[in-house]
Protein backbone atom coordinates (compact mmCIF):
# COMPACT_ATOMS: atom_id res chain seq x y z
CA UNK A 1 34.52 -131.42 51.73
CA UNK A 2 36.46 -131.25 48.22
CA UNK A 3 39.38 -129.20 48.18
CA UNK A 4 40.29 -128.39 44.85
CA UNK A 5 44.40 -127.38 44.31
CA UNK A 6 44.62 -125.43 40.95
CA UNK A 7 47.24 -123.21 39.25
CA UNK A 8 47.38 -119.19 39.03
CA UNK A 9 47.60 -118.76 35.07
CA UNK A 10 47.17 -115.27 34.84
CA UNK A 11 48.29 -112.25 37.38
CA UNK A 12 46.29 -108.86 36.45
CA UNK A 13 47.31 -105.65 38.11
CA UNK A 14 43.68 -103.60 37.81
CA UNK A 15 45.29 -100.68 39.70
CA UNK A 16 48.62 -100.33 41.54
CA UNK A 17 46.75 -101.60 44.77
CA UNK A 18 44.59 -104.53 42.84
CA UNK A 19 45.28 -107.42 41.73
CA UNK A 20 43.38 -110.32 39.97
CA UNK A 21 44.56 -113.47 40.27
CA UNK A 22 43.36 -115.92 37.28
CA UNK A 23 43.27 -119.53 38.50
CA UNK A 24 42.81 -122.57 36.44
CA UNK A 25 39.00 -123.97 36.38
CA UNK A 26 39.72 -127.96 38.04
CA UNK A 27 37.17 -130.60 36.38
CA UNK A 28 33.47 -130.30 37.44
CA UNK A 29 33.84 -127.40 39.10
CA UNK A 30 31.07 -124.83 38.97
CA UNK A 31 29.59 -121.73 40.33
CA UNK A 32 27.33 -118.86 39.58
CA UNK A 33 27.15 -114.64 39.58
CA UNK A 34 27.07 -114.04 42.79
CA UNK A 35 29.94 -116.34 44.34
CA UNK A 36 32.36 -116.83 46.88
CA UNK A 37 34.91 -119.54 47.67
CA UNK A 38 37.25 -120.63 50.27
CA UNK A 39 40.60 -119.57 48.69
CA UNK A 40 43.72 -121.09 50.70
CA UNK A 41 47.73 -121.33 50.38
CA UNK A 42 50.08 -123.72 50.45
CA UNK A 43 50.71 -125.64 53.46
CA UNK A 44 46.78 -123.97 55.17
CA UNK A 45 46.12 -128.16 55.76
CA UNK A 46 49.86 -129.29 56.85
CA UNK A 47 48.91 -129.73 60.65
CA UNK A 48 46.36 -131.11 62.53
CA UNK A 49 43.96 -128.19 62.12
CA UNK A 50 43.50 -125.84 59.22
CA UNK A 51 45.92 -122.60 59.69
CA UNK A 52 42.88 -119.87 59.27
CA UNK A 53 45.76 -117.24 58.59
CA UNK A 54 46.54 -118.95 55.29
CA UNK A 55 42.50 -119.20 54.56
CA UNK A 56 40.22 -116.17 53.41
CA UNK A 57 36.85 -115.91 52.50
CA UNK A 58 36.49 -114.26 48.36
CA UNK A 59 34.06 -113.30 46.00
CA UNK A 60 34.70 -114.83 42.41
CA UNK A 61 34.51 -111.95 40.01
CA UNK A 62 34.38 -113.88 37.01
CA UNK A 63 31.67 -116.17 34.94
CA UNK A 64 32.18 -120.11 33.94
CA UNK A 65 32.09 -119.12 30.26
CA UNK A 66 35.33 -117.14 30.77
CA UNK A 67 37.09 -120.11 31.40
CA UNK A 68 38.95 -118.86 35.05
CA UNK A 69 38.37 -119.02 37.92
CA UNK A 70 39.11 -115.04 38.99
CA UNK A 71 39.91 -113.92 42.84
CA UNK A 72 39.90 -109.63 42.54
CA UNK A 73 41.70 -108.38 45.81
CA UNK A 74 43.49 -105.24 47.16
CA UNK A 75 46.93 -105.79 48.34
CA UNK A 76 48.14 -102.71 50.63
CA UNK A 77 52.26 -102.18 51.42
CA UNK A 78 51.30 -102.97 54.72
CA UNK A 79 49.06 -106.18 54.73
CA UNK A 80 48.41 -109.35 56.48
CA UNK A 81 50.70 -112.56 56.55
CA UNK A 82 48.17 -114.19 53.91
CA UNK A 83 48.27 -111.23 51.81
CA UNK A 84 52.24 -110.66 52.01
CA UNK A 85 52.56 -114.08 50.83
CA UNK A 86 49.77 -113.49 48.12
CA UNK A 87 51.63 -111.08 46.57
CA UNK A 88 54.89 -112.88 46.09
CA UNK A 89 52.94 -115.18 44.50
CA UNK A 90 53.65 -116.21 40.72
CA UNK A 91 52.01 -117.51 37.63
CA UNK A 92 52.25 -121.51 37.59
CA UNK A 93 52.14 -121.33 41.76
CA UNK A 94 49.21 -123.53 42.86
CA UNK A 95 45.97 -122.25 45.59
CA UNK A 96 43.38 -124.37 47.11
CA UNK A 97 39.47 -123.16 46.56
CA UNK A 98 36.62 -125.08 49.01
CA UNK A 99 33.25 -124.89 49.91
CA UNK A 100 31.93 -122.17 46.84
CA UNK A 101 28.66 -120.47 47.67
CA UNK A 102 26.21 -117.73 46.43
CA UNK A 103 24.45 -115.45 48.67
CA UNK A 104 23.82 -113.61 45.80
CA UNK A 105 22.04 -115.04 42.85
CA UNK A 106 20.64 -112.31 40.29
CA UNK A 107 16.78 -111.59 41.47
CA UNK A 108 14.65 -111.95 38.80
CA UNK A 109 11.04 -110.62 40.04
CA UNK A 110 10.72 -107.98 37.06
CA UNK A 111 12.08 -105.13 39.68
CA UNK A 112 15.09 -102.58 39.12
CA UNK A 113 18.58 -103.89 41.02
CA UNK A 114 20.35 -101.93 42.97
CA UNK A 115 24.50 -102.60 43.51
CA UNK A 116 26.28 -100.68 46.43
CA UNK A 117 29.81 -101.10 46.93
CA UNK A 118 32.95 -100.20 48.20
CA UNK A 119 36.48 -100.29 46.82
CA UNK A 120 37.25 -103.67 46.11
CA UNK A 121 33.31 -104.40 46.52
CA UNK A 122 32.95 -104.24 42.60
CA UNK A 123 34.31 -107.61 42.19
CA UNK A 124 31.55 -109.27 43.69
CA UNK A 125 29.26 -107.03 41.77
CA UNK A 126 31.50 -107.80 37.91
CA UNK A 127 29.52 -111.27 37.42
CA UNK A 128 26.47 -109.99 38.67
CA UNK A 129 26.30 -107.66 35.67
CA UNK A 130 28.01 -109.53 33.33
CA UNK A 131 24.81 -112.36 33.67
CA UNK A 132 22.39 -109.45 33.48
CA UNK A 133 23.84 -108.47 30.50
CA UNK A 134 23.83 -111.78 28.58
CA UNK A 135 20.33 -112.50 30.18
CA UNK A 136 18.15 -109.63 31.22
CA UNK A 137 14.97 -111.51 31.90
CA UNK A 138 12.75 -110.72 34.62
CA UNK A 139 15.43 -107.54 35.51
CA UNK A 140 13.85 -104.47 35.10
CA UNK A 141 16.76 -101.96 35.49
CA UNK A 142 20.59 -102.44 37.42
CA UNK A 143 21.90 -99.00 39.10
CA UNK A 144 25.81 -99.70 39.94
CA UNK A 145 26.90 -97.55 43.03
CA UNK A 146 30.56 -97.80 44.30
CA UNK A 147 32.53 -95.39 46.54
CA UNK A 148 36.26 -95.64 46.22
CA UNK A 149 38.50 -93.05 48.08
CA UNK A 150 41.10 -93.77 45.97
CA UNK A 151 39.67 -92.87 42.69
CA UNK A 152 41.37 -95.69 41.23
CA UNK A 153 37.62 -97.37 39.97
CA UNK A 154 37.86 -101.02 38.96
CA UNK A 155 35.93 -102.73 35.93
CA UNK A 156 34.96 -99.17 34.45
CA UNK A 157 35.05 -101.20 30.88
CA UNK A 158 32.38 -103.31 31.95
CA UNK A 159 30.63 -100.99 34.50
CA UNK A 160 29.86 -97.76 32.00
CA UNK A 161 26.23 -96.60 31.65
CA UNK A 162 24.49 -98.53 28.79
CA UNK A 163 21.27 -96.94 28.63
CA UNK A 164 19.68 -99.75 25.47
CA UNK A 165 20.80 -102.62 28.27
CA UNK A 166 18.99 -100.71 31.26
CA UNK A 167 21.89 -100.35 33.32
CA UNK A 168 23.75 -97.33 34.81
CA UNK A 169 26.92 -97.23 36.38
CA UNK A 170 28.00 -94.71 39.20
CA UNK A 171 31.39 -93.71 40.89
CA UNK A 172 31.93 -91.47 43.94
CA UNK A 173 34.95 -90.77 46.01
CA UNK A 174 33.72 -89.44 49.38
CA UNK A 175 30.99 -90.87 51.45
CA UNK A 176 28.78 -87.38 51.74
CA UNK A 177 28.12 -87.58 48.23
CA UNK A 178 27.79 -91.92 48.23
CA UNK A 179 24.89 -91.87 51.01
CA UNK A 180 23.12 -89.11 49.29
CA UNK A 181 22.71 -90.86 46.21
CA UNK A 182 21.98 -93.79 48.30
CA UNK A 183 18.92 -91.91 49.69
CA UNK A 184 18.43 -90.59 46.19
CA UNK A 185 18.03 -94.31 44.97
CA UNK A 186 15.72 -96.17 47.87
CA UNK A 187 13.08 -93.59 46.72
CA UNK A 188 12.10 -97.21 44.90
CA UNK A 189 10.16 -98.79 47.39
CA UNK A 190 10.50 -101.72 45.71
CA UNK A 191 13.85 -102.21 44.58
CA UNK A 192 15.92 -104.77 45.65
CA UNK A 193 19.35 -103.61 47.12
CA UNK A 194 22.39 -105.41 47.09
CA UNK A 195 25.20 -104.32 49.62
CA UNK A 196 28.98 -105.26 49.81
CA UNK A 197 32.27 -104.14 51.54
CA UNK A 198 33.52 -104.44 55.21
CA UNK A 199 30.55 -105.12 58.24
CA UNK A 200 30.57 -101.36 59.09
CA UNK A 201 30.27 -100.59 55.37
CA UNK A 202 27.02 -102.67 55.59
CA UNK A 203 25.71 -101.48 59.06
CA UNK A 204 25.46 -98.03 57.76
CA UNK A 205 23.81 -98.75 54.55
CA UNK A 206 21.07 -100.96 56.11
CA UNK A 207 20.81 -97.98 58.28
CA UNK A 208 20.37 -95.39 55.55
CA UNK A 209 18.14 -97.60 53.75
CA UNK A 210 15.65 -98.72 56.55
CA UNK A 211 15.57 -95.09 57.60
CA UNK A 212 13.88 -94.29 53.85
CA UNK A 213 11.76 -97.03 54.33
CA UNK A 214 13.29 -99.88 52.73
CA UNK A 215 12.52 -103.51 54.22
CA UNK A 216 14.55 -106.03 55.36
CA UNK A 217 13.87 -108.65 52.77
CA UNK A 218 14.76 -106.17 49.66
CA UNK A 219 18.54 -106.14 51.49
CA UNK A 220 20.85 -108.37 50.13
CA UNK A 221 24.26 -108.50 51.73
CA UNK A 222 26.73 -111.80 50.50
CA UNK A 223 26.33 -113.20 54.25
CA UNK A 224 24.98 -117.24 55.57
CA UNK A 225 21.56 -117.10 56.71
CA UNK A 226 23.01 -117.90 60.27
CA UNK A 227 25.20 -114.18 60.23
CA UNK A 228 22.23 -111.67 58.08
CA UNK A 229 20.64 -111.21 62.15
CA UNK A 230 23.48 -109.65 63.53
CA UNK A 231 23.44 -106.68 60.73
CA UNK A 232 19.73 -106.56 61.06
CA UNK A 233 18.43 -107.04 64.67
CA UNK A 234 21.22 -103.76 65.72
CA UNK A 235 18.66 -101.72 64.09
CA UNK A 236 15.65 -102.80 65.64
């Protein structure tokens, strides 16, 4: 396993709770829309075994062409050790990022795209559109639907309705009105319907979906192969 150490350059504040960290991209390293890595702090491989409290599992919300490697998180005044040392972080301070994956490669099978999120979600979702929008082939339509309680929306330059590039973008701040329009949208039978945010965030969306009639393999959630049973055999 490579373990690549690289350097924040860049510390973005998207809302008073968000941050974006921009790290360095190290030689040969690659990924694609749809991404997570391994991202780690100093000292996570000092002992014998990995510390896991100094290890978390994040989406990349960026694209190789913008030259960073971006990690999009929310940072509350009462957070975990990892996060509490996250924030005290500074530009120039180096990370670790290991074993990069995507669950979530654009489908391109000439169908519309569906994007439900929540809160912090969008990140995952950022690259996702930003690919569509360089490359639309094979995509009939993306629909962009993210709840945030807060009302403090992230990305909204990037994720605006743009009716000539087939995509429309949707906020709500309560889930009444999120799981409607969720209903609202899986009148496409044959959609496909990506899903992030926390495991009970996904539970009741592959609820509300199967319920309208929406199968299994149109679900995408950003899980291993080995973990999708677990959110789908509950429902059987």
């Amino acid at each position: 396993m490579q373990i690549y150490w690289t350097k924040i350059n860049k510390i973005i504040e998207e809302t008073p709770e968000v941050k974006t960290y921009l790290l360095d991209c190290p030689k040969d390293f690659t990924w694609e829309e749809g991404s997570h890595t391994h991202f780690a702090l100093k000292g996570f491989n000092a002992g014998d075994k990995p510390n896991r409290s100094l290890i978390r599992h994040m989406s990349i919300s960026s694209l190789p062409h913008e030259n960073a490697i971006a990690i999009t998180t929310r940072i509350r005044e009462q957070c975990s050790e990892f996060k509490s040392i996250l924030r005290n972080l500074e530009v120039g301070n180096e990370v670790a990022i290991f074993k990069t994956h995507s669950n979530l490669p654009l489908n391109r099978e000439g169908k519309n795209v569906y994007l439900l999120s929540s809160g912090v979600g969008l990140a995952t979702f950022r690259p996702i559109v930003l690919e569509y929008f360089e490359r639309a082939d094979n995509v009939n339509h993306i629909h962009s639907l993210n709840i945030d309680s807060s009302k403090a929306f992230l990305f909204t330059n990037i994720f605006k309705s743009a009716p000539d590039k087939k995509f429309t973008a949707q906020f709500v701040d309560n889930r009444k009105d999120y799981y409607e329009e969720v209903k609202n949208l899986a009148a496409d039978k044959d959609g496909h319907f990506y899903v992030v945010g926390s495991d009970d965030f996904l539970v009741q969306n592959i609820e509300v979906l199967r319920e309208q009639g929406i199968k299994p393999e149109q679900i995408m959630l950003d899980k291993r192969e080995n973990e999708l049973s677990k959110f789908f055999n509950q429902l059987n």
